[in-house]
Protein backbone atom coordinates (compact mmCIF):
# COMPACT_ATOMS: atom_id res chain seq x y z
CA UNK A 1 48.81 -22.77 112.89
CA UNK A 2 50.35 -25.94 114.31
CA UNK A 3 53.07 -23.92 116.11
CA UNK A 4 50.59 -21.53 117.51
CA UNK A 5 48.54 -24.04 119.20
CA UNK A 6 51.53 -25.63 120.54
CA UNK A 7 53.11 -22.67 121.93
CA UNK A 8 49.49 -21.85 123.72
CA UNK A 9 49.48 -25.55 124.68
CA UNK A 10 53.23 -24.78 126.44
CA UNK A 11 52.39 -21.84 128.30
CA UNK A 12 48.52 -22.68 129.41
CA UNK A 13 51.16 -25.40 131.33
CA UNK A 14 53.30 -23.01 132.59
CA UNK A 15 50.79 -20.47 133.57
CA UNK A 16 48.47 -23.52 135.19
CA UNK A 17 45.23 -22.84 133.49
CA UNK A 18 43.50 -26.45 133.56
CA UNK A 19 40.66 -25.80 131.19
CA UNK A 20 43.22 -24.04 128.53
CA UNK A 21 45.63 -26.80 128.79
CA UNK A 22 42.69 -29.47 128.31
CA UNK A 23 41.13 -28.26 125.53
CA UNK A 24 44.24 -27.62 123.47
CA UNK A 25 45.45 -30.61 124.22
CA UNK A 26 42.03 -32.40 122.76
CA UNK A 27 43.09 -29.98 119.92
CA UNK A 28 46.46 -31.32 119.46
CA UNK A 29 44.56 -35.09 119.46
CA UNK A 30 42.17 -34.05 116.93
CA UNK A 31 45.07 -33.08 114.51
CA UNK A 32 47.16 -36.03 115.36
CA UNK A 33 44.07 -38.15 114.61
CA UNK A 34 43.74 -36.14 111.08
CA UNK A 35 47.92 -36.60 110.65
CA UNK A 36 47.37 -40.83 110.87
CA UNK A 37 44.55 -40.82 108.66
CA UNK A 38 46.28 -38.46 106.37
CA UNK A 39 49.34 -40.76 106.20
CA UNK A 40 46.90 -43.76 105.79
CA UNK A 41 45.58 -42.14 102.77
CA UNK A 42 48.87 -41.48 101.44
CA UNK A 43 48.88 -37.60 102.05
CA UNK A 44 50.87 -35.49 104.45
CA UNK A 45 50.73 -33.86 107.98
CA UNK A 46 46.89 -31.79 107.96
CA UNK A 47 48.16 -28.17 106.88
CA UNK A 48 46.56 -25.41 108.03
CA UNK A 49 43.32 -25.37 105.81
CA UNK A 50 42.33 -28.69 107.89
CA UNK A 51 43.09 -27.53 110.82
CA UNK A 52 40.90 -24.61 110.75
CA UNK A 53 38.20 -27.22 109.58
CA UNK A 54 39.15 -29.20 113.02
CA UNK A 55 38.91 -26.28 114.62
CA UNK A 56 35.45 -25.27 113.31
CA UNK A 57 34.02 -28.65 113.21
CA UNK A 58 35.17 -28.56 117.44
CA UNK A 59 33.03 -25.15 117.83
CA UNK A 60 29.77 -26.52 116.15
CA UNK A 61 30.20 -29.76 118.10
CA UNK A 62 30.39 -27.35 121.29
CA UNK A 63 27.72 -24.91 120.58
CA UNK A 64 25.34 -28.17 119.43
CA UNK A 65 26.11 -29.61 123.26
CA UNK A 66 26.18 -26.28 125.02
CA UNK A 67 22.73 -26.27 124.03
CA UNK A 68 21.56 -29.78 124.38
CA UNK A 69 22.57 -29.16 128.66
CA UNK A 70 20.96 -25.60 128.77
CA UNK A 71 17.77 -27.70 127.34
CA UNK A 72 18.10 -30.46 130.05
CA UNK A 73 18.97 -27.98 132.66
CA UNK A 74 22.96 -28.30 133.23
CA UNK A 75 24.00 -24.53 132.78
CA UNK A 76 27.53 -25.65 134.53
CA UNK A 77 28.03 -28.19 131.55
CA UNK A 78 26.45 -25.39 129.38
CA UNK A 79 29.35 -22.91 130.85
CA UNK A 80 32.46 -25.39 130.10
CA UNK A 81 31.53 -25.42 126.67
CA UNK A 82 30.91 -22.39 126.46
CA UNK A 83 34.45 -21.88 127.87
CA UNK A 84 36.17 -23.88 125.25
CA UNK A 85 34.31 -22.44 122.13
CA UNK A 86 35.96 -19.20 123.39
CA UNK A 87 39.67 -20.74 123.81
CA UNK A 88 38.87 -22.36 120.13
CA UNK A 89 37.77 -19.44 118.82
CA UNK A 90 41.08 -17.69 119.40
CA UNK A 91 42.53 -19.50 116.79
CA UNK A 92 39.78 -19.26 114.29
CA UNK A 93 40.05 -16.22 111.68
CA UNK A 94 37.37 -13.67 112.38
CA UNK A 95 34.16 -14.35 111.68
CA UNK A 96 32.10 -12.82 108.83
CA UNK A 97 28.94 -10.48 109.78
CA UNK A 98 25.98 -11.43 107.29
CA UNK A 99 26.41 -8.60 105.07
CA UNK A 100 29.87 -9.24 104.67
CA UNK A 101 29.10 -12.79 104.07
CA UNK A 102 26.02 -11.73 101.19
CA UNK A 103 28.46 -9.72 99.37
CA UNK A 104 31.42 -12.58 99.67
CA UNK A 105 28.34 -14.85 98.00
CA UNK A 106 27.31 -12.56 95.54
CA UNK A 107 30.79 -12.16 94.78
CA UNK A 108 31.44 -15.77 94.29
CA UNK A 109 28.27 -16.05 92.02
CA UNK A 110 29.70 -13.92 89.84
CA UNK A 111 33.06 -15.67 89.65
CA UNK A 112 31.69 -19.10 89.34
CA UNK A 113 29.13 -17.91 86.85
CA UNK A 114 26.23 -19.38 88.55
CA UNK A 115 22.85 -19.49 86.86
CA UNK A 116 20.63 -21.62 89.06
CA UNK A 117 19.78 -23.78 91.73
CA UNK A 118 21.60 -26.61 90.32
CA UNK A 119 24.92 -24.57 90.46
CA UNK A 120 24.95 -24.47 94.35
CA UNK A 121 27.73 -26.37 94.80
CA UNK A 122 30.43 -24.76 92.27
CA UNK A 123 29.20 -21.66 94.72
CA UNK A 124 29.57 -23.27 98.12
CA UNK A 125 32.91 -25.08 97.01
CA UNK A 126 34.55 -21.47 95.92
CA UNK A 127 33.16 -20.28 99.33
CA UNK A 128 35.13 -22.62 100.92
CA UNK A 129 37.95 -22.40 99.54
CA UNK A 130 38.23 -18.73 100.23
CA UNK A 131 36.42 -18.10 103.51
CA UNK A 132 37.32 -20.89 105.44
CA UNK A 133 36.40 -20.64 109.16
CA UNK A 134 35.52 -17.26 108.51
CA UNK A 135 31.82 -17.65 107.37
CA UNK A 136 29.44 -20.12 108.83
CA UNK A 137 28.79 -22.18 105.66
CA UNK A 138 25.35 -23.67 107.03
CA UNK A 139 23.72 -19.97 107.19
CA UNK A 140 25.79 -19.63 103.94
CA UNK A 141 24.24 -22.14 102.38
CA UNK A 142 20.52 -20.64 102.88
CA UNK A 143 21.47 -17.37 101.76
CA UNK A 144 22.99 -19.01 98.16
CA UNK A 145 19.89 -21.29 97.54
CA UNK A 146 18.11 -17.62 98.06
CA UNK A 147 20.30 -15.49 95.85
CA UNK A 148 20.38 -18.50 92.96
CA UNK A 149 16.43 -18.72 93.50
């Protein structure tokens, strides 16, 4: 994943795309910011499970600000985020479609052996841990609390 972003990094240079080559460079910061407070805590370089987390957490934070300047009136702020959420995206898996994502719950229900409510969390943690950046764990979220009733 690290590579990837690098070698996109390299040729957004060569090819002279400005607003490729700023965003994955804020990338490359964000995991450089996760490597020092990995080593700080003792563990190693962010693999690629928290880099996809980076990488998700960086869409949200876009989407949440592309909206806050369409509200105030800004659509050419709106529009560069916009822009980077795509560029992100690229290196995000796919993302689930609800059904998909319903059955994926279900599924972990099942696995995790859920009975109620108050075993939300054994359900949202085995979510994670297989759909990572592929399901939008917020909407997720709903949709167990629903199914667990």
């Amino acid at each position: 994943m690290r590579d990837k972003i690098t070698d996109a990094l390299k040729t957004a240079l060569k090819s002279g795309d400005k607003q490729r080559t700023s965003t994955l460079r804020m990338v490359n910061a964000a995991i450089q910011d996760r490597d020092i407070a990995n080593r700080g805590a003792g563990k190693g370089p962010a693999g690629d499970e928290e880099i996809l987390q980076i990488l998700t957490k960086m869409v949200k934070q876009r989407q949440e600000s592309a909206k806050a300047f369409e509200d105030g009136k800004r659509p050419e702020l709106a529009a560069q985020e916009n822009a980077e959420i795509v560029i992100l995206m690229e290196f995000l898996p796919s993302q689930m479609d609800e059904s998909a994502a319903k059955a994926a719950i279900g599924q972990a229900i099942r696995d995790t052996g859920a009975a109620g409510a108050r075993d939300m969390g054994k359900v949202m943690a085995e979510l994670k841990t297989k759909y990572a950046g592929q399901m939008d764990f917020g909407k997720a979220s709903g949709w167990v609390k629903q199914l667990l009733g």
